[in-house]
PDB file of N, CA and C in Angstrom:
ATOM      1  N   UNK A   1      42.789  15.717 -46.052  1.00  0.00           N
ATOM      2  CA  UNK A   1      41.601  15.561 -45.218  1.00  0.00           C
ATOM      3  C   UNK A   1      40.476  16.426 -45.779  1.00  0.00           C
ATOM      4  N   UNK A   2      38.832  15.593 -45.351  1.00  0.00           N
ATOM      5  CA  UNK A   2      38.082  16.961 -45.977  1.00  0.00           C
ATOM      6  C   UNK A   2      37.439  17.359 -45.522  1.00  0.00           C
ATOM      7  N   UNK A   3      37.639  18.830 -45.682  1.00  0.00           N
ATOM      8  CA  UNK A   3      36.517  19.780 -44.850  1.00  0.00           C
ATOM      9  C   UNK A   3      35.871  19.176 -45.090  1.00  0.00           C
ATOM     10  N   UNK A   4      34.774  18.921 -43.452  1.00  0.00           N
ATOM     11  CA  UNK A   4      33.644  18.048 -43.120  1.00  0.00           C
ATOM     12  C   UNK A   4      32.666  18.958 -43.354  1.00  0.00           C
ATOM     13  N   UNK A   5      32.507  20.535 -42.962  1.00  0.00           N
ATOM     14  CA  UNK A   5      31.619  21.123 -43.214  1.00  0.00           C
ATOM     15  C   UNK A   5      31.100  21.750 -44.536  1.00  0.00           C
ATOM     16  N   UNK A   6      32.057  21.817 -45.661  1.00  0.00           N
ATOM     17  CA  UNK A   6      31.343  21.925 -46.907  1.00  0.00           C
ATOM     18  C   UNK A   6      30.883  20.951 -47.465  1.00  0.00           C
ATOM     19  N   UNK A   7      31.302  19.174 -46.923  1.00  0.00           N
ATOM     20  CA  UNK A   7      30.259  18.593 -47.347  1.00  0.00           C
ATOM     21  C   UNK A   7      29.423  18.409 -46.184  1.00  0.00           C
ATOM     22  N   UNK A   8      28.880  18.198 -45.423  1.00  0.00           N
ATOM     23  CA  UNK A   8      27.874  18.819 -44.335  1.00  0.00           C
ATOM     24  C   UNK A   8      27.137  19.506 -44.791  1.00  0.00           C
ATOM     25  N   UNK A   9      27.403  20.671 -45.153  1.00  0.00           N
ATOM     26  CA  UNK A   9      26.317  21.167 -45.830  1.00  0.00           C
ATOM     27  C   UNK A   9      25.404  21.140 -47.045  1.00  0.00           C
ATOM     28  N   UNK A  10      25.942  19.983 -47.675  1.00  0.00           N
ATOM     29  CA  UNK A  10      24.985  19.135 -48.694  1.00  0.00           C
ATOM     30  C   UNK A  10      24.289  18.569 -48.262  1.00  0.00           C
ATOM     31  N   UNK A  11      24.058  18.056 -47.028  1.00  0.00           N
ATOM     32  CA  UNK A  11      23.638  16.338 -46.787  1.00  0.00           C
ATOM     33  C   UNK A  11      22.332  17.845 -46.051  1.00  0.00           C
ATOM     34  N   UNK A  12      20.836  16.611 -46.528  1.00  0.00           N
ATOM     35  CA  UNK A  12      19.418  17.058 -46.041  1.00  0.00           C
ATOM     36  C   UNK A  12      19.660  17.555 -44.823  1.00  0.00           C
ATOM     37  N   UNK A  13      19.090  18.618 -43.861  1.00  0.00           N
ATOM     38  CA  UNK A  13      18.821  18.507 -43.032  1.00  0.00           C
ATOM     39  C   UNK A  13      19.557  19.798 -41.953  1.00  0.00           C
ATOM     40  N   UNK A  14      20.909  19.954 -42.722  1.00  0.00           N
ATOM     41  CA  UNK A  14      21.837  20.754 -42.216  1.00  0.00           C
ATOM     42  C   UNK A  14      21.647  22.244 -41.626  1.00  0.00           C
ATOM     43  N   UNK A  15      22.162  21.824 -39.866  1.00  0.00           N
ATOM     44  CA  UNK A  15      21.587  23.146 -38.779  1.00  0.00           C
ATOM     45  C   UNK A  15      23.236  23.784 -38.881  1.00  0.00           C
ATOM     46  N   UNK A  16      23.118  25.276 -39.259  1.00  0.00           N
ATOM     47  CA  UNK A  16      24.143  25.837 -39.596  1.00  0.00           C
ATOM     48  C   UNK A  16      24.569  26.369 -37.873  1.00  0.00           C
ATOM     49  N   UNK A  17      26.047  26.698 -38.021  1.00  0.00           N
ATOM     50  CA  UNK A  17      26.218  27.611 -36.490  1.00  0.00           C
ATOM     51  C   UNK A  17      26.357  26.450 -35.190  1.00  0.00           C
ATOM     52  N   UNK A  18      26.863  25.614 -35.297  1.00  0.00           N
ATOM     53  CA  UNK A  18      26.494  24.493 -34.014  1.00  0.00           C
ATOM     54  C   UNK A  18      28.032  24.292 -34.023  1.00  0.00           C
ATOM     55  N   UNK A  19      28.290  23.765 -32.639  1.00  0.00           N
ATOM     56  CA  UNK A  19      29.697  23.578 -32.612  1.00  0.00           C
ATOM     57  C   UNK A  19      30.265  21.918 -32.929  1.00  0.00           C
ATOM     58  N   UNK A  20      28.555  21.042 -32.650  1.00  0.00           N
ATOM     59  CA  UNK A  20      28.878  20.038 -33.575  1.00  0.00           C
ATOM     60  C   UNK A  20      27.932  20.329 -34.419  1.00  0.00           C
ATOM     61  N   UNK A  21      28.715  18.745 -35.446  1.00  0.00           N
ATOM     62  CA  UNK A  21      27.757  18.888 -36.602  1.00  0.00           C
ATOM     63  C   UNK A  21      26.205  18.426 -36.878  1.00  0.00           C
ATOM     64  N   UNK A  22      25.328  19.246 -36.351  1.00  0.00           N
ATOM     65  CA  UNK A  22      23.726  18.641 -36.367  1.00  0.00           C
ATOM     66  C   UNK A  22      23.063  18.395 -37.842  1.00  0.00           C
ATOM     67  N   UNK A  23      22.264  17.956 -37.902  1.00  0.00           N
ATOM     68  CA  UNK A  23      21.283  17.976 -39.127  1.00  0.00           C
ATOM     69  C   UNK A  23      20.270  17.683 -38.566  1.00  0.00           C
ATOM     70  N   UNK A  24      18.904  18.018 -38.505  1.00  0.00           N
ATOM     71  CA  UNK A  24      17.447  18.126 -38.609  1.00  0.00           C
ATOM     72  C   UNK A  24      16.997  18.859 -37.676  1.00  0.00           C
ATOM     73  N   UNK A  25      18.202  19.024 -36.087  1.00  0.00           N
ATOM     74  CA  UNK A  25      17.608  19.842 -35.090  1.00  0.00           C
ATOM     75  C   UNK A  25      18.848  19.372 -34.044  1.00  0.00           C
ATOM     76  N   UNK A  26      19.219  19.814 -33.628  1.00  0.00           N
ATOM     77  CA  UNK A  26      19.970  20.117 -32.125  1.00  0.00           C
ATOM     78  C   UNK A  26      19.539  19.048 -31.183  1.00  0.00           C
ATOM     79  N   UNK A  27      21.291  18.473 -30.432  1.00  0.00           N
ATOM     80  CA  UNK A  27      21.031  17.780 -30.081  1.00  0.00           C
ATOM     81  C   UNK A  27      19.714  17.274 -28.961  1.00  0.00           C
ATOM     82  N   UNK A  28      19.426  18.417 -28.241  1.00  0.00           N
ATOM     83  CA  UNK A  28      18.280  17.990 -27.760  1.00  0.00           C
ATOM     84  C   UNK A  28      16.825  18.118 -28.238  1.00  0.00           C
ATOM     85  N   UNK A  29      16.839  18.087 -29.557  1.00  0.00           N
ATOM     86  CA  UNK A  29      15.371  17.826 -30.298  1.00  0.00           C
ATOM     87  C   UNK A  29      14.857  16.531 -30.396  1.00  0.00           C
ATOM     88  N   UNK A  30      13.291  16.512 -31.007  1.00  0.00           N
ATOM     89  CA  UNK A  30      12.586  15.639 -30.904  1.00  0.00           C
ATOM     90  C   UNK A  30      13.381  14.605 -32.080  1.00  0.00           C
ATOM     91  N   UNK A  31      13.480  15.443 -32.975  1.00  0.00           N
ATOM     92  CA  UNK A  31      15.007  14.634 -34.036  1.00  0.00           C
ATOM     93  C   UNK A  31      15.933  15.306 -34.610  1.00  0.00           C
ATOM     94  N   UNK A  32      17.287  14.410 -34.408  1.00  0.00           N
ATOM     95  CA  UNK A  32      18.297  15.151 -34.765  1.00  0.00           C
ATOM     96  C   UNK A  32      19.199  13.733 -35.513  1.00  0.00           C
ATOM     97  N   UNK A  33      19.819  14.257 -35.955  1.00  0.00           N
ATOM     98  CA  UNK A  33      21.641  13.616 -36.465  1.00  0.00           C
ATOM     99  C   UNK A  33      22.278  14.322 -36.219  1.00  0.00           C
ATOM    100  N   UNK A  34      23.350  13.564 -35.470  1.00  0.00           N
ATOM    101  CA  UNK A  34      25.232  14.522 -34.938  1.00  0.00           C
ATOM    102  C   UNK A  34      26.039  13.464 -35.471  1.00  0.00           C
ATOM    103  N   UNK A  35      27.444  14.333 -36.038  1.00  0.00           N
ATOM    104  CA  UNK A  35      28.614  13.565 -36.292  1.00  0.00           C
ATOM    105  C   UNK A  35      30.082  14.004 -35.279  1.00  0.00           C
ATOM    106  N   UNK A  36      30.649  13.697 -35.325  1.00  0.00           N
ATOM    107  CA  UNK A  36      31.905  14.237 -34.593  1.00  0.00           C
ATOM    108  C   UNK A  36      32.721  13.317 -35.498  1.00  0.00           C
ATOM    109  N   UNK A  37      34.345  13.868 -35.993  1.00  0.00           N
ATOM    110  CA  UNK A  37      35.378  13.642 -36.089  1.00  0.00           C
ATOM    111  C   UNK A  37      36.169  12.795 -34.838  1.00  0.00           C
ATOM    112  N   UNK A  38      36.346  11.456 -34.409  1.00  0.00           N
ATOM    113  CA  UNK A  38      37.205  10.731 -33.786  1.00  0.00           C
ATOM    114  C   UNK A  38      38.268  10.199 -34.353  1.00  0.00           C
ATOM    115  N   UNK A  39      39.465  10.203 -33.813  1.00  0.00           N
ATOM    116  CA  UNK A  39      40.264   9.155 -33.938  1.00  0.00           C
ATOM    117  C   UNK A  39      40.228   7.938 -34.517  1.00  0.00           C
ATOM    118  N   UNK A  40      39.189   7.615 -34.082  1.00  0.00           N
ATOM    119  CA  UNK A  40      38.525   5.905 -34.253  1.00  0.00           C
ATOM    120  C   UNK A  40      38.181   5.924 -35.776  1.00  0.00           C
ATOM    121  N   UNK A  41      37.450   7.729 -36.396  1.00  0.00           N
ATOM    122  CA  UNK A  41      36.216   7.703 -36.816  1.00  0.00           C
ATOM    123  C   UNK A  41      35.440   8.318 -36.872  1.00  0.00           C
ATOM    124  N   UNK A  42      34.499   8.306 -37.673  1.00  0.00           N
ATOM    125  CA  UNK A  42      33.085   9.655 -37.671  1.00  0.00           C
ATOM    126  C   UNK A  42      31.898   8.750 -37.251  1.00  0.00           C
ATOM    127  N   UNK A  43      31.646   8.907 -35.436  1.00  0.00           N
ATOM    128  CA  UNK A  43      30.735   8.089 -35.019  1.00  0.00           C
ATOM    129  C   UNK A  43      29.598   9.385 -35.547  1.00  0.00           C
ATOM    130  N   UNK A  44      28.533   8.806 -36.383  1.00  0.00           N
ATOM    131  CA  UNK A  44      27.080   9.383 -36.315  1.00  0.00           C
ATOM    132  C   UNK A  44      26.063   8.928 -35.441  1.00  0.00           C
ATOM    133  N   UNK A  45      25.179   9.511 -34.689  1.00  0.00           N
ATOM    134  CA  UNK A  45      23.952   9.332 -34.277  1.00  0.00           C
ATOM    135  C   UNK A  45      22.976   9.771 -34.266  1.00  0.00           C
ATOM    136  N   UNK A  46      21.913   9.539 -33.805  1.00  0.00           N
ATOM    137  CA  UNK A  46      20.663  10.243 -33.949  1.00  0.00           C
ATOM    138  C   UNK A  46      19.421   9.802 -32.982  1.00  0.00           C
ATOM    139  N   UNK A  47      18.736  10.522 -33.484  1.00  0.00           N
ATOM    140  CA  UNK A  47      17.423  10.045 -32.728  1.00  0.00           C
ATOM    141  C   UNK A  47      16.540  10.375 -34.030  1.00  0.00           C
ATOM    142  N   UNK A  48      16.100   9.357 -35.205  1.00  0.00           N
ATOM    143  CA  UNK A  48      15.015   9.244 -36.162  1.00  0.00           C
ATOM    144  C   UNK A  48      14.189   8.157 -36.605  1.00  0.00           C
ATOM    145  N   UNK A  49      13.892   8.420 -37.733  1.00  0.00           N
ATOM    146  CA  UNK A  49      13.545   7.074 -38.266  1.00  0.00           C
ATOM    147  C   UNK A  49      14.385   6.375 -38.592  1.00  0.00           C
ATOM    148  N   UNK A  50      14.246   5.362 -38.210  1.00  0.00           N
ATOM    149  CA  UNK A  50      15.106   4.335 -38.587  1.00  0.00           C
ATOM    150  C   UNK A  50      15.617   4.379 -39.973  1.00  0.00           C
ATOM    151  N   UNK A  51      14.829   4.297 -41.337  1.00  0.00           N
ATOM    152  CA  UNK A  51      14.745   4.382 -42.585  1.00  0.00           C
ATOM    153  C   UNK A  51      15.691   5.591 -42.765  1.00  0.00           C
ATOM    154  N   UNK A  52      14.742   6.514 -42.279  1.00  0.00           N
ATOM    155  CA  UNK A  52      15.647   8.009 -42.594  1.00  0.00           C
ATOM    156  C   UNK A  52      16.927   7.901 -42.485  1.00  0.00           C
ATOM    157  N   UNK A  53      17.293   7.572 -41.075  1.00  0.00           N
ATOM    158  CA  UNK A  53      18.931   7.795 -40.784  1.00  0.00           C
ATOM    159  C   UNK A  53      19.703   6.806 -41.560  1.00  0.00           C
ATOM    160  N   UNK A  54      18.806   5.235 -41.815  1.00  0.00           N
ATOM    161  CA  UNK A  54      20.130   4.241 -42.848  1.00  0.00           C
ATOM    162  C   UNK A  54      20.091   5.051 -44.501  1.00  0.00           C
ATOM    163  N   UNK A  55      19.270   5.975 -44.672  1.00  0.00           N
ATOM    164  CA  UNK A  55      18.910   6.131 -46.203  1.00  0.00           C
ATOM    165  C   UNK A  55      20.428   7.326 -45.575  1.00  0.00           C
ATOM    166  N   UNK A  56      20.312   8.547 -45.265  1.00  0.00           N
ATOM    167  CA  UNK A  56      20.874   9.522 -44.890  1.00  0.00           C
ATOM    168  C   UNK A  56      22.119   9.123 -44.813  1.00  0.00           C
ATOM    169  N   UNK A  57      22.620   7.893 -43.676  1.00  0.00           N
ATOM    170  CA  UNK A  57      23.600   7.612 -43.168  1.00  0.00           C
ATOM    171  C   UNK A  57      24.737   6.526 -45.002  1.00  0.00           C
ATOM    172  N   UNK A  58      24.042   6.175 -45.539  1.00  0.00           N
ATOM    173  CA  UNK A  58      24.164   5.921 -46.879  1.00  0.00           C
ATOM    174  C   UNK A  58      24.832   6.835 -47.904  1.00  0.00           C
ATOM    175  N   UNK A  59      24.079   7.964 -47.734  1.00  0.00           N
ATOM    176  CA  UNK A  59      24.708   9.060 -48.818  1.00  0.00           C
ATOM    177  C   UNK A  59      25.173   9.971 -48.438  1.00  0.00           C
ATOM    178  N   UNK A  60      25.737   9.821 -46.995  1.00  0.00           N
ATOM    179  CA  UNK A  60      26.806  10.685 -46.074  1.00  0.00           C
ATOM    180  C   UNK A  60      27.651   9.663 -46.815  1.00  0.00           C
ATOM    181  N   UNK A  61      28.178   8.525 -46.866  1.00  0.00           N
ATOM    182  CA  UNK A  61      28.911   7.585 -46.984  1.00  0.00           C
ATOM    183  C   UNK A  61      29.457   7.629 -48.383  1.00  0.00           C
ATOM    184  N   UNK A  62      28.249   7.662 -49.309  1.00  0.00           N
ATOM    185  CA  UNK A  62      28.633   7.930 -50.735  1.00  0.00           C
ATOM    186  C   UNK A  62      29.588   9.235 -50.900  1.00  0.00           C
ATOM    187  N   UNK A  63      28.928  10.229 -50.597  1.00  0.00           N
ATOM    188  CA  UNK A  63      29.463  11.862 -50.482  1.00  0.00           C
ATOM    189  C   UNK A  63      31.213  11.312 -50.005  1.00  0.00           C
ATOM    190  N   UNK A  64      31.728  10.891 -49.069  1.00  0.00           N
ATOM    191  CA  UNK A  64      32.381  10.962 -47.935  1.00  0.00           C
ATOM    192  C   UNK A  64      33.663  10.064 -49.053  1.00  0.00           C
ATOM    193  N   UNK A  65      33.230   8.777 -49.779  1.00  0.00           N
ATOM    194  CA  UNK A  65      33.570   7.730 -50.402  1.00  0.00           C
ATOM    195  C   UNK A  65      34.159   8.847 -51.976  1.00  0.00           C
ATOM    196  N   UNK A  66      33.265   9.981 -52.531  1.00  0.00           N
ATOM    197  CA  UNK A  66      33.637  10.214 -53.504  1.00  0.00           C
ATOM    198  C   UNK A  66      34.680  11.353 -53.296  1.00  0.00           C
ATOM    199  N   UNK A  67      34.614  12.249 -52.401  1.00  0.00           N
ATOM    200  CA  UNK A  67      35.648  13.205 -52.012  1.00  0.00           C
ATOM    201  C   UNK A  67      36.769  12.886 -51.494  1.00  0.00           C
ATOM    202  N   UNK A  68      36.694  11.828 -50.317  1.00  0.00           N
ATOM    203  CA  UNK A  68      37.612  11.074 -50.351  1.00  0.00           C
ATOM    204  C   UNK A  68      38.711  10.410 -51.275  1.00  0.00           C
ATOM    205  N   UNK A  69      38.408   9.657 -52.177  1.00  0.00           N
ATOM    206  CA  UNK A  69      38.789   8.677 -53.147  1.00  0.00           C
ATOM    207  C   UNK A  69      39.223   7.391 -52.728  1.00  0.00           C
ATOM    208  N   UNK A  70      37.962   7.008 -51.491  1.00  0.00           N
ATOM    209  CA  UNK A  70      38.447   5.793 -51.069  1.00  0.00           C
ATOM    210  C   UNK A  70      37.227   5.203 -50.599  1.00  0.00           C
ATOM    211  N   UNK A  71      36.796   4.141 -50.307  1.00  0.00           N
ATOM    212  CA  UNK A  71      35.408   3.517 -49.876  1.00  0.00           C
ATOM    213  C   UNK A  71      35.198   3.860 -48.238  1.00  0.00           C
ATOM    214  N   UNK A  72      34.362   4.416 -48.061  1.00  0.00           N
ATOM    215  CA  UNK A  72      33.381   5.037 -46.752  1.00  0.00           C
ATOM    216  C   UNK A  72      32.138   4.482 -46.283  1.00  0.00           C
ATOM    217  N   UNK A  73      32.087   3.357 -45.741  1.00  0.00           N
ATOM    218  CA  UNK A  73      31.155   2.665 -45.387  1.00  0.00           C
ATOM    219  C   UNK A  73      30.471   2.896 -43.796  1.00  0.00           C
ATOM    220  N   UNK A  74      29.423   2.534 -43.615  1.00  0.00           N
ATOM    221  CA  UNK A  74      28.673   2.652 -42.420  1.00  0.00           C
ATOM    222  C   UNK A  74      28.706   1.487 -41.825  1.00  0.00           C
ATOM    223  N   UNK A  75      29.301   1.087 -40.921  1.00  0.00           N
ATOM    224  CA  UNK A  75      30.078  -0.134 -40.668  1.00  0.00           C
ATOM    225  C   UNK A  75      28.939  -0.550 -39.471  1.00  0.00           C
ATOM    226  N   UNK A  76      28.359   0.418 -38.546  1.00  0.00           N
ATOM    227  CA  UNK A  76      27.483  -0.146 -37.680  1.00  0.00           C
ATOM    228  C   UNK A  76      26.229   0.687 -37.687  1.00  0.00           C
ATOM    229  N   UNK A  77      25.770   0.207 -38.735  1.00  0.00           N
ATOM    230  CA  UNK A  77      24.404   1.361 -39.677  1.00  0.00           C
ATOM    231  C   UNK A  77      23.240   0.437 -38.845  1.00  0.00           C
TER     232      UNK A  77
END
């Protein structure tokens, strides 16, 4: 499995110290991205640009796909 937070902390944006994982600002900011670890899955969300988060949500995927060694797709991008 891979530590989510050393790659987390590659990806733009990254708010250190949070008990989830934020990037651009906390969940109650004007914008943010959160991930959580599920069962299901690593549901991401946000509140951004649209652009931003599919570009972002993309090379979380790449990152995720190469550490992994398996394909990591954004299935409901």
């Amino acid at each position: 499995m891979v530590e989510g937070h050393g790659l987390y902390r590659q990806m733009n944006g990254w708010v250190e110290g949070q008990a989830l994982s934020c990037w651009f600002g906390l969940l109650d900011s004007v914008q943010f991205i959160s991930a959580s670890v599920e069962p299901s899955g690593l549901p991401v969300s946000g509140n951004i640009e649209p652009l931003l988060f599919r570009g972002w949500v993309t090379k979380l995927c790449a990152k995720l796909t190469s550490s992994l060694g398996r394909e990591i797709y954004g299935a409901e991008v």
